[in-house]
Protein backbone atom coordinates (compact mmCIF):
# COMPACT_ATOMS: atom_id res chain seq x y z
CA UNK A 1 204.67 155.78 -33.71
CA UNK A 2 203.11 159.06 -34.04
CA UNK A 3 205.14 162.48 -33.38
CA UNK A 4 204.78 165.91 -33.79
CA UNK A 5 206.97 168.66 -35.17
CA UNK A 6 206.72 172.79 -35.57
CA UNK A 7 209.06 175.06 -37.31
CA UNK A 8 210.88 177.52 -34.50
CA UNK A 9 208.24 180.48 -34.15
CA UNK A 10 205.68 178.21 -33.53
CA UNK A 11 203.26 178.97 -36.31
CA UNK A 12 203.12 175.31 -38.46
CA UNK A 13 202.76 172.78 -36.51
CA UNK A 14 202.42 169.06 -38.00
CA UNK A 15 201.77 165.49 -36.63
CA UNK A 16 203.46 162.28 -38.28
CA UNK A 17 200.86 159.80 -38.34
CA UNK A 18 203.28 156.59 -38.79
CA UNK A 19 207.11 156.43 -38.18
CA UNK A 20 209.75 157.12 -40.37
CA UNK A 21 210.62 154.69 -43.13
CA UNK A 22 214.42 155.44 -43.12
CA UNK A 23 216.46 158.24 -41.64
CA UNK A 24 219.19 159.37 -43.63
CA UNK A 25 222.16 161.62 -42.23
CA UNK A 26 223.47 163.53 -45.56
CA UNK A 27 227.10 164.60 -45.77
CA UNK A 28 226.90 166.05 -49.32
CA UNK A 29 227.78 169.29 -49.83
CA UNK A 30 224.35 170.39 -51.28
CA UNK A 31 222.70 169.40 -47.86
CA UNK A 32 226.13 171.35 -46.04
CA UNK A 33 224.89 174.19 -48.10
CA UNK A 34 221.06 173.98 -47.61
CA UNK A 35 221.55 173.46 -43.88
CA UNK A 36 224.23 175.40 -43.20
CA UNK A 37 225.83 172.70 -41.05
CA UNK A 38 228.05 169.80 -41.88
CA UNK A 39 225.03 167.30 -42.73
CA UNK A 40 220.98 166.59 -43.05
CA UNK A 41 218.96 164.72 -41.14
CA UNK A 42 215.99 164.01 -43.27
CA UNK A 43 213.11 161.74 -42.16
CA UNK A 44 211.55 159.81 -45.33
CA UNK A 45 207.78 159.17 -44.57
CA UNK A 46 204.83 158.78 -47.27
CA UNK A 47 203.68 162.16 -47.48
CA UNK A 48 199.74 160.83 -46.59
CA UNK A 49 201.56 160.17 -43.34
CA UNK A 50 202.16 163.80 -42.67
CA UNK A 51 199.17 165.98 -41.51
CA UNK A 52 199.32 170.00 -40.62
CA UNK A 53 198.23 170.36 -37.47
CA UNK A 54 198.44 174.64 -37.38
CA UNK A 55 199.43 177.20 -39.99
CA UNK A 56 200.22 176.42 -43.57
CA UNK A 57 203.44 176.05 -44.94
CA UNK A 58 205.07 177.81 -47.97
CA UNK A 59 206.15 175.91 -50.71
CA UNK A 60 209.46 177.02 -51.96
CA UNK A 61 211.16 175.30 -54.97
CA UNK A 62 214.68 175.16 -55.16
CA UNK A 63 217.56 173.48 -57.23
CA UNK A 64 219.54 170.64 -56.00
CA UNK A 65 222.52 168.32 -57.27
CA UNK A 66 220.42 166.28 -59.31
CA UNK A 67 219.17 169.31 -61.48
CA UNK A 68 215.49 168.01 -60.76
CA UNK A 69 214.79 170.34 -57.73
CA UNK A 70 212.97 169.98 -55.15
CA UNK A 71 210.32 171.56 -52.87
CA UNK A 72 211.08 172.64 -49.73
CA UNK A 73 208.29 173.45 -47.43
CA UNK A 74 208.96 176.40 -44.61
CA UNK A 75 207.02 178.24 -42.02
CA UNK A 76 206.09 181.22 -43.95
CA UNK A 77 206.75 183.73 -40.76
CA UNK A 78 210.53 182.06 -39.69
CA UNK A 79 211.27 180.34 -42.83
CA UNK A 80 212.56 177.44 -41.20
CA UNK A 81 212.65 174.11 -43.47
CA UNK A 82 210.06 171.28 -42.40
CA UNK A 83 209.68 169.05 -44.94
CA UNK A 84 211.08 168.67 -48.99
CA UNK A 85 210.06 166.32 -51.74
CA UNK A 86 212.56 165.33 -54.33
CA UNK A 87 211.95 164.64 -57.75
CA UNK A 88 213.31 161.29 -57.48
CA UNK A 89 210.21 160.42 -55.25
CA UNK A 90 207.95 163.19 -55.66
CA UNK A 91 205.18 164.36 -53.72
CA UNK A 92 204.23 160.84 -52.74
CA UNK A 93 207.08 161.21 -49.79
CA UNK A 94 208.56 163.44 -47.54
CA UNK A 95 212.11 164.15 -45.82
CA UNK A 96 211.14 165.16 -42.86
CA UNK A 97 213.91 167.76 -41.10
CA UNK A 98 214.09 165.32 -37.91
CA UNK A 99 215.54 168.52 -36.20
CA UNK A 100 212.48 170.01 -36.19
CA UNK A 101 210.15 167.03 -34.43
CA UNK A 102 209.49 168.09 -30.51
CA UNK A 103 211.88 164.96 -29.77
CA UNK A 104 214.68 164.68 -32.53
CA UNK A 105 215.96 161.82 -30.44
CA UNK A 106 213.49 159.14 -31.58
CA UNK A 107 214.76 159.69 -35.07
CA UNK A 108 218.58 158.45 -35.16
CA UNK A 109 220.16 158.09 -38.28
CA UNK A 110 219.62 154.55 -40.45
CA UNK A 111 222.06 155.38 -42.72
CA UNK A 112 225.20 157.79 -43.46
CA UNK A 113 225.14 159.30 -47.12
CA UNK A 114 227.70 160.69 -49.85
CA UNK A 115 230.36 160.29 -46.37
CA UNK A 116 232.88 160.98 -49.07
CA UNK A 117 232.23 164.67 -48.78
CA UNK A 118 231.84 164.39 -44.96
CA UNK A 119 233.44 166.96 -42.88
CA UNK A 120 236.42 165.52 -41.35
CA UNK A 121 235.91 166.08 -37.74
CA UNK A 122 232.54 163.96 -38.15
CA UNK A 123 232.63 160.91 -36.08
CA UNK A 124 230.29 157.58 -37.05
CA UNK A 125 229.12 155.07 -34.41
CA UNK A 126 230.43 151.61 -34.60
CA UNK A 127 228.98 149.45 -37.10
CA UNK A 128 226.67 152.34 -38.22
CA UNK A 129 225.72 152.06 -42.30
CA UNK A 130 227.80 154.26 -44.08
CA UNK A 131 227.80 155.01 -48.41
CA UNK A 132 230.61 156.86 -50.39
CA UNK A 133 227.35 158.19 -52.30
CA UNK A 134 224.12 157.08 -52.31
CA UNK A 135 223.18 153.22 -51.32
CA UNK A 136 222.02 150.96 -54.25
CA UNK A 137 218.85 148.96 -54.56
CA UNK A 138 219.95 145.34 -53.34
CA UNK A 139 220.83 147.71 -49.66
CA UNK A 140 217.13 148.62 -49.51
CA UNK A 141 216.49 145.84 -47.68
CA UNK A 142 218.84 145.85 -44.80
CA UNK A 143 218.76 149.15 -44.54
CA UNK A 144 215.15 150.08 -44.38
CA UNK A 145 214.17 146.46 -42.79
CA UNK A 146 211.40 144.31 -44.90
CA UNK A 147 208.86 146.81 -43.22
CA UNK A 148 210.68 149.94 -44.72
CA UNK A 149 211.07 148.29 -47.88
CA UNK A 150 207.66 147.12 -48.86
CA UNK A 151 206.52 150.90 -47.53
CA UNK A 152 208.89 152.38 -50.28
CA UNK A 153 208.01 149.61 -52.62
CA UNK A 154 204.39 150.46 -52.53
CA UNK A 155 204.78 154.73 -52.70
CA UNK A 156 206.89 154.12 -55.66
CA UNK A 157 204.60 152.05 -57.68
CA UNK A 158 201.50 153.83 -56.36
């Protein structure tokens, strides 16, 4: 899978090289605030997998629940969020904003996260994966498929 994404004004553009490991739909109320809307939809993808096509986007760090940060990369003309990296992972992957890819619809959620702070009108497909929090190591696995795994397996120790 390759796709391509650009922030709203047009001037970053960037191509995804390889598809998404895992797609995770955030309901905690640090993504609510970040996005402004009741979740994220973050894209996690090796960041070697992620090439600028146009422009150059600004790095901007900012605080988040864990108190490691993270850095969120924007279009420096609109300012609209692309891409972050978590300390958690580091630089070595990125959550891609699947809302900004030119088709958003290749990119359904894997998994629900921290649903306990979920906005209660938010509705979850049959059988879709769903955490109170965050998912634990053992759901790796069947969550991210043996594909997905051994991707994250290798970022992390690499």
């Amino acid at each position: 899978m390759t796709a391509q994404g650009r922030c709203a004004c047009g001037e970053v553009h960037y191509r995804l090289t390889a598809g998404p490991i895992v797609v995770h739909c955030c309901h905690c109320r640090w993504c609510q605030r970040e996005s402004g809307t009741a979740f994220a939809l973050n894209a996690l993808i090796e960041t070697s997998h992620v090439t600028v096509v146009a422009g150059t986007p600004e790095r901007i760090d900012t605080p988040s629940a864990s108190g490691k940060g993270q850095a969120v990369f924007r279009c420096p003309r609109c300012q609209v969020a692309l891409w972050s990296h978590f300390a958690g992972a580091g630089e070595k992957a990125a959550f891609v904003r699947v809302g900004t890819l030119d088709d958003p619809d290749a990119c359904p959620p894997d998994v629900h996260i921290y649903i306990e702070s979920k906005q209660p009108w938010v509705m979850f497909p049959a059988g879709s994966e769903q955490f109170p929090g965050y998912y634990s190591g053992k759901d790796v696995v069947r969550i991210y498929g043996e594909d997905g795994a051994a991707r994250w397996k290798a970022l992390r120790s690499g």
